[in-house]
C-alpha atoms as a PDB file:
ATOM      1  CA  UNK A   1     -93.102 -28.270  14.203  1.00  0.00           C
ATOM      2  CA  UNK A   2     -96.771 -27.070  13.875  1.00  0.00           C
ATOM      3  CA  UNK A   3     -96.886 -27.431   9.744  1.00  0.00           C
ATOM      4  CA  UNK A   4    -100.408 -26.104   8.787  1.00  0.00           C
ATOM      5  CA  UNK A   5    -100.715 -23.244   6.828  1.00  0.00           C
ATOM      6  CA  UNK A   6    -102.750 -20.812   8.612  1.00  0.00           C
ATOM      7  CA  UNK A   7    -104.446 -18.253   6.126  1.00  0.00           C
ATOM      8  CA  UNK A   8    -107.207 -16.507   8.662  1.00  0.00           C
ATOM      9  CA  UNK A   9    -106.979 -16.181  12.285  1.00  0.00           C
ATOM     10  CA  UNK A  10    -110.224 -17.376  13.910  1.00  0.00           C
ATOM     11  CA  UNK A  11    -111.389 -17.533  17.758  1.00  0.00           C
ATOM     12  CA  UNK A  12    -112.822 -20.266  18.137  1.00  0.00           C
ATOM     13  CA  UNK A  13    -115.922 -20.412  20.747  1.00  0.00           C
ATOM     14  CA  UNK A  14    -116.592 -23.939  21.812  1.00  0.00           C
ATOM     15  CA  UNK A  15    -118.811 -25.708  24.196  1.00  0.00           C
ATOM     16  CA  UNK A  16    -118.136 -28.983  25.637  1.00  0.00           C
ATOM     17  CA  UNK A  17    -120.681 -30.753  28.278  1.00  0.00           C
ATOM     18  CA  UNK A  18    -119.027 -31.482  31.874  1.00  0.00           C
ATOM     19  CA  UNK A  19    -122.015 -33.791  32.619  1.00  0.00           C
ATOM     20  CA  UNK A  20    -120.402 -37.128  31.868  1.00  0.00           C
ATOM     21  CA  UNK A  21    -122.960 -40.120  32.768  1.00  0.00           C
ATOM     22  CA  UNK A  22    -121.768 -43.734  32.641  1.00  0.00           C
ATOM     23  CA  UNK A  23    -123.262 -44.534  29.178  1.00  0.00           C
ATOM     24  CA  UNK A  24    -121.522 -41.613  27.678  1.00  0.00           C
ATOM     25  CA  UNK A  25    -118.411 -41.808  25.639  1.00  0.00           C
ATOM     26  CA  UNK A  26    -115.138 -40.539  27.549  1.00  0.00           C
ATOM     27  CA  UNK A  27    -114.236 -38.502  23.965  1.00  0.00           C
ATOM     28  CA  UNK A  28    -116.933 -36.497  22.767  1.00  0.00           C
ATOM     29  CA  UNK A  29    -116.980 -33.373  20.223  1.00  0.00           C
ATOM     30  CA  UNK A  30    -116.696 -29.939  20.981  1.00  0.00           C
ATOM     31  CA  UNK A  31    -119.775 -27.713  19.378  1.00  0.00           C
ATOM     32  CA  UNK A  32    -118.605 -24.395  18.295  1.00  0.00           C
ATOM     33  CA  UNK A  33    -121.016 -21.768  18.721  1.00  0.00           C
ATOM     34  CA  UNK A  34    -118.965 -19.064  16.789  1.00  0.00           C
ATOM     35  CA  UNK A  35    -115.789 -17.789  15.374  1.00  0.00           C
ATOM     36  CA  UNK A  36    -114.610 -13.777  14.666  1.00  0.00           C
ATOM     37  CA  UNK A  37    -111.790 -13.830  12.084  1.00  0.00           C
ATOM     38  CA  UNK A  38    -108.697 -11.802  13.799  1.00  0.00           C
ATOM     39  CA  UNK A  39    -106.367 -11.958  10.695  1.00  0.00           C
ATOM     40  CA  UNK A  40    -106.990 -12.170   7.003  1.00  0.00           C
ATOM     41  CA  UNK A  41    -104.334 -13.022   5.260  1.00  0.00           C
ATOM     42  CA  UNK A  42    -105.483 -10.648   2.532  1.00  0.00           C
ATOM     43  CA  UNK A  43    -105.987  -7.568   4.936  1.00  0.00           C
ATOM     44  CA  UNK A  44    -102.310  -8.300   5.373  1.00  0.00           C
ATOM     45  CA  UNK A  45     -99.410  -6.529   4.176  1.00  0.00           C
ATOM     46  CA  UNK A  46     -97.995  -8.589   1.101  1.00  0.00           C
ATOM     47  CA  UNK A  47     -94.860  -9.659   3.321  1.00  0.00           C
ATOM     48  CA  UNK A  48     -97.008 -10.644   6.519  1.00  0.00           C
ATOM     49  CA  UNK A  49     -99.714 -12.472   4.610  1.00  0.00           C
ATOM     50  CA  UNK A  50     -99.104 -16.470   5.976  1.00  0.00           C
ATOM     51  CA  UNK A  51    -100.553 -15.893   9.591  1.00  0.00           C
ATOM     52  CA  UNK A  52    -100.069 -18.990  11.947  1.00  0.00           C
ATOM     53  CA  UNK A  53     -99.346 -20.396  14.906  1.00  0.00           C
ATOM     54  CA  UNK A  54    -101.419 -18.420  17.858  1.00  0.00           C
ATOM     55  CA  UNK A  55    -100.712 -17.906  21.229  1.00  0.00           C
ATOM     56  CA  UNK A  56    -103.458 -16.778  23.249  1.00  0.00           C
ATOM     57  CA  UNK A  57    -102.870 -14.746  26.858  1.00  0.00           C
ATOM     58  CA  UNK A  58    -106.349 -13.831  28.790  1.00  0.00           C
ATOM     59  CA  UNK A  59    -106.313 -10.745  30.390  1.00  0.00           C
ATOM     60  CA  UNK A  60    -109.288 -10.640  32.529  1.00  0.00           C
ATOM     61  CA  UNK A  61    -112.187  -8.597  32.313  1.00  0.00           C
ATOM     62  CA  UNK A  62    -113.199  -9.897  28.498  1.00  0.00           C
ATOM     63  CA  UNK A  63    -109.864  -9.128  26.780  1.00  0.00           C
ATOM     64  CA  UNK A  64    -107.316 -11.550  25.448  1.00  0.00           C
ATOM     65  CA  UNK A  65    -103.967 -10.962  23.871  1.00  0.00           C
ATOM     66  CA  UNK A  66    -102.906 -13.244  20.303  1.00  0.00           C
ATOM     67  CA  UNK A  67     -99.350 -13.519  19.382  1.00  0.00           C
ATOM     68  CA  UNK A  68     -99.155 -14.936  15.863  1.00  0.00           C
ATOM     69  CA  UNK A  69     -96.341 -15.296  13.243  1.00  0.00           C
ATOM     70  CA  UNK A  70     -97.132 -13.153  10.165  1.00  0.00           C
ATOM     71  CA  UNK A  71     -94.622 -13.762   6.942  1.00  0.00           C
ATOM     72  CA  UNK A  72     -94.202 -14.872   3.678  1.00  0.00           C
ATOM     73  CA  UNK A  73     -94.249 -19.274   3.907  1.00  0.00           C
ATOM     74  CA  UNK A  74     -94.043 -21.912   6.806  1.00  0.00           C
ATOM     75  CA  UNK A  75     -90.531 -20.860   6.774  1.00  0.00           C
ATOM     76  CA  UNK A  76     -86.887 -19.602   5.285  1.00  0.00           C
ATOM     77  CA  UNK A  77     -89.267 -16.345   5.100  1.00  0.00           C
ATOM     78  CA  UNK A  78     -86.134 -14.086   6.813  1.00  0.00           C
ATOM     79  CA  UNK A  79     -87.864 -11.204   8.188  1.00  0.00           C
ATOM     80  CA  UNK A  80     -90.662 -13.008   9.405  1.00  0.00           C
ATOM     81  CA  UNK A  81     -92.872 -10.703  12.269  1.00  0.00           C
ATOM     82  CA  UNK A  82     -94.494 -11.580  15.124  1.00  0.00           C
ATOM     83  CA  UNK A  83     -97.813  -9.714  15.559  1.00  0.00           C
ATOM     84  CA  UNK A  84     -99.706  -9.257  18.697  1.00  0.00           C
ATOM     85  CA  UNK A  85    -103.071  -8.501  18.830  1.00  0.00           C
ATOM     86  CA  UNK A  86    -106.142  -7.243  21.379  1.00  0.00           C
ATOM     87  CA  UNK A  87    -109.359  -8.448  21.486  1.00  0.00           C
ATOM     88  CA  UNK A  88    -112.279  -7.660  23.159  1.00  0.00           C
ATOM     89  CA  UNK A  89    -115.086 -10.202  23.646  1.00  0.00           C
ATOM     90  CA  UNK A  90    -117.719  -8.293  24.607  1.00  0.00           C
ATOM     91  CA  UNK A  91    -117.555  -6.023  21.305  1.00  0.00           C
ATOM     92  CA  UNK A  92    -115.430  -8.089  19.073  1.00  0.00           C
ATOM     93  CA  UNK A  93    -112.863  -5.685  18.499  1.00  0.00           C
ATOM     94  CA  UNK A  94    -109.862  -6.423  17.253  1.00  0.00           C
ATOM     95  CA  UNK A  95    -106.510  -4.116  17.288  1.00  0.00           C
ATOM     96  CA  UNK A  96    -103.300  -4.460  16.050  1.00  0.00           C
ATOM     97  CA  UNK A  97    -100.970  -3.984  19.495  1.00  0.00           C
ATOM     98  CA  UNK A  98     -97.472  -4.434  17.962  1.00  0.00           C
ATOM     99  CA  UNK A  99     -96.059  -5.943  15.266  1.00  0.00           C
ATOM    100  CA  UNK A 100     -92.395  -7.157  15.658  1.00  0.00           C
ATOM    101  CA  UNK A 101     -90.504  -8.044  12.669  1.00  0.00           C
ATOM    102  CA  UNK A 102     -87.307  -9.751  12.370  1.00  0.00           C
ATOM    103  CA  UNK A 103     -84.047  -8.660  11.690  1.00  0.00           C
ATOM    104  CA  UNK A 104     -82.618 -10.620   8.512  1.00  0.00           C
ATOM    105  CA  UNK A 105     -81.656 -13.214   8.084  1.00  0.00           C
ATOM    106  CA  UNK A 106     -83.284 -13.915  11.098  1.00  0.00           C
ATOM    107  CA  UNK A 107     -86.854 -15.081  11.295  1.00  0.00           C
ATOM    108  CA  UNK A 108     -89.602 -15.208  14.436  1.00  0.00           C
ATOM    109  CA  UNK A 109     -91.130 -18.700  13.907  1.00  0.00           C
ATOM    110  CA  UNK A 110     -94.120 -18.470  16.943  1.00  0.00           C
ATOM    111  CA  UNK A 111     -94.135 -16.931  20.094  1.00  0.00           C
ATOM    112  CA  UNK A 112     -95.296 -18.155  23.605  1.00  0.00           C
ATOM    113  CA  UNK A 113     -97.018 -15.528  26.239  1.00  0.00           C
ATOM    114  CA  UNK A 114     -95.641 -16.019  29.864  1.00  0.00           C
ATOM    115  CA  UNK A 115     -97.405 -14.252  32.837  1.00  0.00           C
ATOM    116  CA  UNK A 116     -94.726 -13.517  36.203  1.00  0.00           C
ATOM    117  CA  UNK A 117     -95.600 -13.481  38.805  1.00  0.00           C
ATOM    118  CA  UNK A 118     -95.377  -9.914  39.350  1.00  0.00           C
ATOM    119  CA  UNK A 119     -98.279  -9.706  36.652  1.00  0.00           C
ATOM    120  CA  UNK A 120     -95.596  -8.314  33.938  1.00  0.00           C
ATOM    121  CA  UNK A 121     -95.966 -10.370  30.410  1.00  0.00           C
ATOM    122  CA  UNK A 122     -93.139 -11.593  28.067  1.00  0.00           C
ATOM    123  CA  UNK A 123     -93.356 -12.866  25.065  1.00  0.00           C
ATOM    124  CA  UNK A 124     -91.045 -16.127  23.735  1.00  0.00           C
ATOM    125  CA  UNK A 125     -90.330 -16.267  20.566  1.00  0.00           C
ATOM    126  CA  UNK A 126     -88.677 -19.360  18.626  1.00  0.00           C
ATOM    127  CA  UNK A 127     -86.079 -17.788  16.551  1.00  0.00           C
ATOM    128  CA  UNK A 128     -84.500 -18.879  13.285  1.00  0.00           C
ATOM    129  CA  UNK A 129     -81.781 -17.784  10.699  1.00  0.00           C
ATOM    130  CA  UNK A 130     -81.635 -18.724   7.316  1.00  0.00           C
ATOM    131  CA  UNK A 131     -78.340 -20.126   6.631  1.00  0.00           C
ATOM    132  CA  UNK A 132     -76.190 -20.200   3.915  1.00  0.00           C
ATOM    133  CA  UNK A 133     -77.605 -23.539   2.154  1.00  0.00           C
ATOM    134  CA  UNK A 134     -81.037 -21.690   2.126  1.00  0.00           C
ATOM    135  CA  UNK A 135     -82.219 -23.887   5.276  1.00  0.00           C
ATOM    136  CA  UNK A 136     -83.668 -22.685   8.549  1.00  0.00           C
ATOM    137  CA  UNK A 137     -81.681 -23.013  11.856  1.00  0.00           C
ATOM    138  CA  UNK A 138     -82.768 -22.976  15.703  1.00  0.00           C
ATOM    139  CA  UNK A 139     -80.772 -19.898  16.881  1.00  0.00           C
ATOM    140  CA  UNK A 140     -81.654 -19.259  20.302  1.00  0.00           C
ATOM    141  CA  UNK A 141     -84.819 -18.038  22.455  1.00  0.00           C
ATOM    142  CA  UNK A 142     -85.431 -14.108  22.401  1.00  0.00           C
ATOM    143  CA  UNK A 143     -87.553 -12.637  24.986  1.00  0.00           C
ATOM    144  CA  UNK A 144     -89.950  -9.330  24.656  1.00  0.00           C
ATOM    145  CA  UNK A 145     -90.907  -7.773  27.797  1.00  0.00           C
ATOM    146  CA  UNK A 146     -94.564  -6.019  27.408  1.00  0.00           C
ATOM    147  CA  UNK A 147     -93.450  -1.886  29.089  1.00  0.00           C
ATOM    148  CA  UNK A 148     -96.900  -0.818  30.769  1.00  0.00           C
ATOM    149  CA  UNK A 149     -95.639   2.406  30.955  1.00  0.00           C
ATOM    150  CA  UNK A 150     -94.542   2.677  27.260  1.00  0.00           C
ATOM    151  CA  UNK A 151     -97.445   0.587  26.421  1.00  0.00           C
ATOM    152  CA  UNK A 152     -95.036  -1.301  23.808  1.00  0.00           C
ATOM    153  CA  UNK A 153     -93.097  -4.349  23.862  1.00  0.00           C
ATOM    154  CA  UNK A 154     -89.533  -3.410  24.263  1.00  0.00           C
ATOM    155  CA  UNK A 155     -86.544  -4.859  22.387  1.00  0.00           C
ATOM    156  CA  UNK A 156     -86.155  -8.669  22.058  1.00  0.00           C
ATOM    157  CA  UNK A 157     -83.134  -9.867  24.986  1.00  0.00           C
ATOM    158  CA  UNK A 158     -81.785 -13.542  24.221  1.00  0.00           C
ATOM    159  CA  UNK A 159     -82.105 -16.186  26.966  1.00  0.00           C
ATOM    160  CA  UNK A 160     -78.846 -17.381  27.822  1.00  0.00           C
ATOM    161  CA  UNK A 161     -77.738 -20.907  27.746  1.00  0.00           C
ATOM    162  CA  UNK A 162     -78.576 -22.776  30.538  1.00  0.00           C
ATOM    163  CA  UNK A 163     -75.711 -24.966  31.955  1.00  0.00           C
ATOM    164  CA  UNK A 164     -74.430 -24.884  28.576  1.00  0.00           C
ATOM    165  CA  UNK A 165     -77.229 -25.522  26.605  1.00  0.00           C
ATOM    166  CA  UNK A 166     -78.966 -23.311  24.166  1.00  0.00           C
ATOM    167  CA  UNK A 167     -82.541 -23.686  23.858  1.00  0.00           C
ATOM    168  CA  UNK A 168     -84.653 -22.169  21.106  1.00  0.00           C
ATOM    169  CA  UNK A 169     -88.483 -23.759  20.717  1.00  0.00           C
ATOM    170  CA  UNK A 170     -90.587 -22.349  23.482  1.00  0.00           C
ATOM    171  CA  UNK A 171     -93.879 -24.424  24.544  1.00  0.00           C
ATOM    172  CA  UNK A 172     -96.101 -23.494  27.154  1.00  0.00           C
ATOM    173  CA  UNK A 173     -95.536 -21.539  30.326  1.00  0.00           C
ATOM    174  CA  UNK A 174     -97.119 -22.150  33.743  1.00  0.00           C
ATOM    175  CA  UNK A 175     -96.588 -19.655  36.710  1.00  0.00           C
ATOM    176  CA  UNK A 176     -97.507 -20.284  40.806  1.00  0.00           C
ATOM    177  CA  UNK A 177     -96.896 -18.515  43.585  1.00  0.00           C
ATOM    178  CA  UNK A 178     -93.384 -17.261  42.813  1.00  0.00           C
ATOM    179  CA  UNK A 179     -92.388 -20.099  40.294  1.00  0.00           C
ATOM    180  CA  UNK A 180     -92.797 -19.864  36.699  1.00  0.00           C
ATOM    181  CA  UNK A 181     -92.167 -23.347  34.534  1.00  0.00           C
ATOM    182  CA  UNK A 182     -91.503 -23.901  30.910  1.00  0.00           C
ATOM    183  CA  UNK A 183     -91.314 -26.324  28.199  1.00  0.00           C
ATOM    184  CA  UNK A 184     -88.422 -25.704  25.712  1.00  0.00           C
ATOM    185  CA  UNK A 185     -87.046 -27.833  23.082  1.00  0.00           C
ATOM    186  CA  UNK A 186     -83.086 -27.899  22.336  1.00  0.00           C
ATOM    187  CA  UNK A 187     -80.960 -28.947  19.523  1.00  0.00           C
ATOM    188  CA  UNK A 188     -78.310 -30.727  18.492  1.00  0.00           C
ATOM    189  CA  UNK A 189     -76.256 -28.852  16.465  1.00  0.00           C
ATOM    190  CA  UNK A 190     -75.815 -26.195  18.875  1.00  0.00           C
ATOM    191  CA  UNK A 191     -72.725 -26.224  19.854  1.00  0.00           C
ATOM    192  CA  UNK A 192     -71.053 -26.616  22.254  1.00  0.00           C
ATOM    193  CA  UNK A 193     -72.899 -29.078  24.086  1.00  0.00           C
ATOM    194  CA  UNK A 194     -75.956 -29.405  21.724  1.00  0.00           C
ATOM    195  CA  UNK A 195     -78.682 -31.840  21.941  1.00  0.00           C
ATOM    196  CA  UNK A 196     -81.570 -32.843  21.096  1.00  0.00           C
ATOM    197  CA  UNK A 197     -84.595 -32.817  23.462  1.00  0.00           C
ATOM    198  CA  UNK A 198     -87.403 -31.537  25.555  1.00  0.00           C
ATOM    199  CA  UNK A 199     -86.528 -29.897  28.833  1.00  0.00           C
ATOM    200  CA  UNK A 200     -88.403 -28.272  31.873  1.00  0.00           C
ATOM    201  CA  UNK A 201     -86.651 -25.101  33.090  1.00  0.00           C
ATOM    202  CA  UNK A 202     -87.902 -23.153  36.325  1.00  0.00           C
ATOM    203  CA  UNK A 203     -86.785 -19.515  37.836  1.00  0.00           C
ATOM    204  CA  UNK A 204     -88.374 -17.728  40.873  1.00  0.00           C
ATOM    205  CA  UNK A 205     -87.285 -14.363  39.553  1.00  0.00           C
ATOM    206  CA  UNK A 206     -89.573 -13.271  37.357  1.00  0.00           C
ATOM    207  CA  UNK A 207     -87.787 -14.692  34.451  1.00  0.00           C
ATOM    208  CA  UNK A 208     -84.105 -13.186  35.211  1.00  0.00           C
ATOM    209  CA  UNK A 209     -82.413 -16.527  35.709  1.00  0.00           C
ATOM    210  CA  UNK A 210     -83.659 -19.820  34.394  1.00  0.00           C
ATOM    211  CA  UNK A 211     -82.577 -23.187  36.360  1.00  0.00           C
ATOM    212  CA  UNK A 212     -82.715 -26.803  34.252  1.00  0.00           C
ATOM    213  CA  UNK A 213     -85.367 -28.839  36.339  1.00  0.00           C
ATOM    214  CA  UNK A 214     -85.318 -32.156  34.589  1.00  0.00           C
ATOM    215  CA  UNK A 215     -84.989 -33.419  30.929  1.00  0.00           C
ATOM    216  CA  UNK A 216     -88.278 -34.986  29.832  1.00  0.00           C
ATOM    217  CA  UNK A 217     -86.955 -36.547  26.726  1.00  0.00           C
ATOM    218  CA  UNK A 218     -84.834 -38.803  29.092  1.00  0.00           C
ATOM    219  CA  UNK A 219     -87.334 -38.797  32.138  1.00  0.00           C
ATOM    220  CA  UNK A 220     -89.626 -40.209  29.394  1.00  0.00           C
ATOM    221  CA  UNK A 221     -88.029 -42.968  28.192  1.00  0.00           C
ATOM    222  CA  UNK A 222     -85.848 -41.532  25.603  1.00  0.00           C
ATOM    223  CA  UNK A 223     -88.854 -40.428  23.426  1.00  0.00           C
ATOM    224  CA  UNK A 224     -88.031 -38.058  20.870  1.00  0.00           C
ATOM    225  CA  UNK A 225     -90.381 -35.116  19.092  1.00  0.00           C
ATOM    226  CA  UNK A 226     -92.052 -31.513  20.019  1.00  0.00           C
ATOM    227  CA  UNK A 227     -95.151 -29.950  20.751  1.00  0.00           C
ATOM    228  CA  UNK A 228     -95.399 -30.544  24.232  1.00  0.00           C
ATOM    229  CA  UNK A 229     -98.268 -29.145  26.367  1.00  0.00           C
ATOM    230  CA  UNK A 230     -98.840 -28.901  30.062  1.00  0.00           C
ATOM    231  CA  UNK A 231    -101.027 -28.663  33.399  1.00  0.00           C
ATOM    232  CA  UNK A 232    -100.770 -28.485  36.538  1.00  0.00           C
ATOM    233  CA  UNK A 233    -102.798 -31.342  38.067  1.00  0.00           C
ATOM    234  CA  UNK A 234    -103.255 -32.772  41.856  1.00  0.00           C
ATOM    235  CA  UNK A 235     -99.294 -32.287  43.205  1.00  0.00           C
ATOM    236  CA  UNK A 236     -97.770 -32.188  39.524  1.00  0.00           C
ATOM    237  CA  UNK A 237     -98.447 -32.223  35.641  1.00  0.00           C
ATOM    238  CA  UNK A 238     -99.619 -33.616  33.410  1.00  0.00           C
ATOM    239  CA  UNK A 239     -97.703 -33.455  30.142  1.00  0.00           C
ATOM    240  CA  UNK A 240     -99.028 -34.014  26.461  1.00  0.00           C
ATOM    241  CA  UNK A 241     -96.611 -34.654  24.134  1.00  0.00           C
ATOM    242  CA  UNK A 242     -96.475 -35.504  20.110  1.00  0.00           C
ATOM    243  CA  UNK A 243     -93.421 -37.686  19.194  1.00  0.00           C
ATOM    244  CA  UNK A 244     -91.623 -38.275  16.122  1.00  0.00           C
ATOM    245  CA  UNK A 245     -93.377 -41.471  15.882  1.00  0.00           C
ATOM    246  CA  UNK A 246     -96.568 -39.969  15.596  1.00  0.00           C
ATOM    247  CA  UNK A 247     -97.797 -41.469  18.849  1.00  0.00           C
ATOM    248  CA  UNK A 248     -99.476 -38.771  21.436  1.00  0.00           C
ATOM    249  CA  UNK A 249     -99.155 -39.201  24.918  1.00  0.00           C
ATOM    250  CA  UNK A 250     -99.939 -38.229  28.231  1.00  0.00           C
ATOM    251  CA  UNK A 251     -97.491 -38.143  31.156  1.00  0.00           C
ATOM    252  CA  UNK A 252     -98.556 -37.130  34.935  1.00  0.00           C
ATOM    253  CA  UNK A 253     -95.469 -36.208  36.793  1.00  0.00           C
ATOM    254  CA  UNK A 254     -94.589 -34.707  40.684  1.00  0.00           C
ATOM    255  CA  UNK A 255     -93.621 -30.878  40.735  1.00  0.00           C
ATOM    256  CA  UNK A 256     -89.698 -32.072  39.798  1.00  0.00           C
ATOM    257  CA  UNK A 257     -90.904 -33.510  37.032  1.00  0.00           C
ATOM    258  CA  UNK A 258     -89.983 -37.118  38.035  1.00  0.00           C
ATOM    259  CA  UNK A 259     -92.511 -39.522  35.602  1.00  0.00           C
ATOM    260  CA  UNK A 260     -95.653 -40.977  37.749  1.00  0.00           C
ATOM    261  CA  UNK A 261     -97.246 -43.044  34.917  1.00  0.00           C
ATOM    262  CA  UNK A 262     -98.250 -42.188  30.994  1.00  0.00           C
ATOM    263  CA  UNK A 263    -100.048 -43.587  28.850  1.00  0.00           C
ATOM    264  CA  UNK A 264    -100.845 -43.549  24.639  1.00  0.00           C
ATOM    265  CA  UNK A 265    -103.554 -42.467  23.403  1.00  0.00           C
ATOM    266  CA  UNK A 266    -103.127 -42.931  19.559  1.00  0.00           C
ATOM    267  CA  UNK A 267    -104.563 -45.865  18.597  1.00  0.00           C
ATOM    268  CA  UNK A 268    -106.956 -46.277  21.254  1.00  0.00           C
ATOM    269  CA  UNK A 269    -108.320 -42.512  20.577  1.00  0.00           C
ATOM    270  CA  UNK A 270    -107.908 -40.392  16.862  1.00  0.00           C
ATOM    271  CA  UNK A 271    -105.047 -38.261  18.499  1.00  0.00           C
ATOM    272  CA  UNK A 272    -101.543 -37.661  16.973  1.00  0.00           C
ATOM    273  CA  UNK A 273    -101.430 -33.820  18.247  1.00  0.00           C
ATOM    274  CA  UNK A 274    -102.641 -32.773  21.604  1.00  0.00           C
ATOM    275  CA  UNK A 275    -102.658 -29.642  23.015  1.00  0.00           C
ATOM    276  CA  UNK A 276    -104.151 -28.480  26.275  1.00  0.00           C
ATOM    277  CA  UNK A 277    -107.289 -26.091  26.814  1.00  0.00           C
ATOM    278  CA  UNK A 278    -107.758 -24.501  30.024  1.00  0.00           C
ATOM    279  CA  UNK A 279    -111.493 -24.125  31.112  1.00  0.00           C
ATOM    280  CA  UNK A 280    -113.072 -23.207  34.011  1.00  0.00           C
ATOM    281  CA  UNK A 281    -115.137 -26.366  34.539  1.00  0.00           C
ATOM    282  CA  UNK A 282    -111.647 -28.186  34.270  1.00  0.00           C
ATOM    283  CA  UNK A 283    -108.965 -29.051  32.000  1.00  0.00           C
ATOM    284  CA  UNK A 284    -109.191 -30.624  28.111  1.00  0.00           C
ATOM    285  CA  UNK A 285    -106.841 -32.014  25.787  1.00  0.00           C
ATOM    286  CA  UNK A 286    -108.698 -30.859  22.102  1.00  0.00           C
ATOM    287  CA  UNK A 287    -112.196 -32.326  23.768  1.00  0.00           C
ATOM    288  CA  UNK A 288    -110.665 -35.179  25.972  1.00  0.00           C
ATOM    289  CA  UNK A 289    -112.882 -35.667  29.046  1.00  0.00           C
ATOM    290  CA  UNK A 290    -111.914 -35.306  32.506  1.00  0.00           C
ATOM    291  CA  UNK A 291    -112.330 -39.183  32.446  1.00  0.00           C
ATOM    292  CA  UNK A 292    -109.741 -39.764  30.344  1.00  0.00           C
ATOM    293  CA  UNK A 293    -106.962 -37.610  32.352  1.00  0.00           C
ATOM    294  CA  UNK A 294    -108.187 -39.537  35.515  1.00  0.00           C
ATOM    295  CA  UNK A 295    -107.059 -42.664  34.012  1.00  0.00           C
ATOM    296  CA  UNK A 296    -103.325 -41.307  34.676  1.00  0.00           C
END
């Protein structure tokens, strides 16, 4: 669970030099050149004024979509929203696209962008309800499908359990050809048939039927935690992952999924949560070199 308080929205603008020469160190800091402020928390409404957890989808041609949670606290805020917003580099504008609040006593936690690969967008959203001891509970993935035509997203459908299994804490997406992946996190007291875990579903349908492709928890040697990242890489992924013993990883798999080699980076590096940034001149994990995803 991503536990920071987020009171202002930034982008973030960073540069980080490709040109690695032997001498140079394999981690190295990210400048940032500038940041625009999407959200202020007091611009807000009073009940949408803790903004966190962003999502980011790029658009082409200079515009990129943010999907953040807006509510009252970190959580057990029933009603919670999430709001989607455009922005436009070249200007700097910012606009409010939607915002999608919550039905009590259900709450939308963060949401996840996937692109199909028809081009049409949907948008993940962890879901919780506030029980009757006050706490928050997992209660299943909903889905918003962006409508071109409407220009809107249209009303939340829940993914169905998938051979059984509920799942309910979307990660990231990755979509290729006709296949679209994703990292989802289940839990145990979903019954029936609850556990808890990281799996990696697939569908080749646009999103209309997921398949389990392998659970990652086991495939990984039983580790156990969330916030798991991914990339594709060579003929696979490579996974980052944060478990519950505050020990980041990195994991390269095949396309089934099926564990290649990993190895841990806390300790060695000042990493207990990774999560992957996709630039042109290659692939980063929060400023890790290239060098250091070639040692997999």
């Amino acid at each position: 669970m991503r536990t920071r308080p987020i009171l202002a929205l930034a982008l973030l603008v960073a540069q980080v030099s490709v040109a690695a020469a032997a001498a140079e160190p394999s981690v190295r800091t990210a400048t940032r050149e500038r940041s625009v402020t999407l959200a202020a928390a007091a611009s807000q409404p009073p009940e949408y004024r803790y903004v966190a957890f962003p999502a980011l989808l790029d658009l082409g041609g200079g515009e990129i979509w943010v999907a953040y949670k807006a509510g009252r606290s970190h959580a057990t805020d029933a009603g919670a929203a999430i709001e989607v917003v455009r922005h436009r580099l070249a200007s700097g504008e910012t606009q409010l696209i939607q915002r999608l609040p919550a039905p009590p006593p259900k709450l939308y936690q963060m949401g996840e962008f996937a692109r199909y690969s028809d081009g049409s967008i949907g948008l993940h959203v962890d879901v919780q309800t506030v029980g009757w001891d006050s706490r928050y509970y997992r209660s299943g993935e909903e889905v918003f499908r962006w409508d071109a035509a409407r220009r809107s997203f249209a009303n939340p459908v829940a993914l169905p359990p998938v051979n059984g299994l509920l799942y309910s804490y979307p990660y990231d997406f990755i979509t290729e050809g006709t296949a679209t992946w994703q990292l989802v996190m289940s839990f145990g007291y979903h019954q029936p048939g609850g556990r808890w875990g990281v799996d990696a579903l697939r569908y080749d349908d646009r999103g209309a039927t997921w398949k389990f492709a392998r659970s990652l928890t086991q495939e990984f040697g039983g580790i156990t935690g969330n916030e798991f990242g991914f990339v594709r890489h060579g003929d696979g992924f490579i996974i980052a992952s944060r478990a519950y013993d505050r020990i980041a990883r990195l994991h390269r798999t095949d396309l089934e999924f099926r564990l290649r080699q990993q190895v841990e980076l806390t300790g060695k590096y000042p990493f207990v949560f990774l999560r992957f940034l996709k630039i042109p001149a290659g692939h980063y994990v929060d400023g890790l070199t290239p060098e250091l995803m070639d040692c997999l």
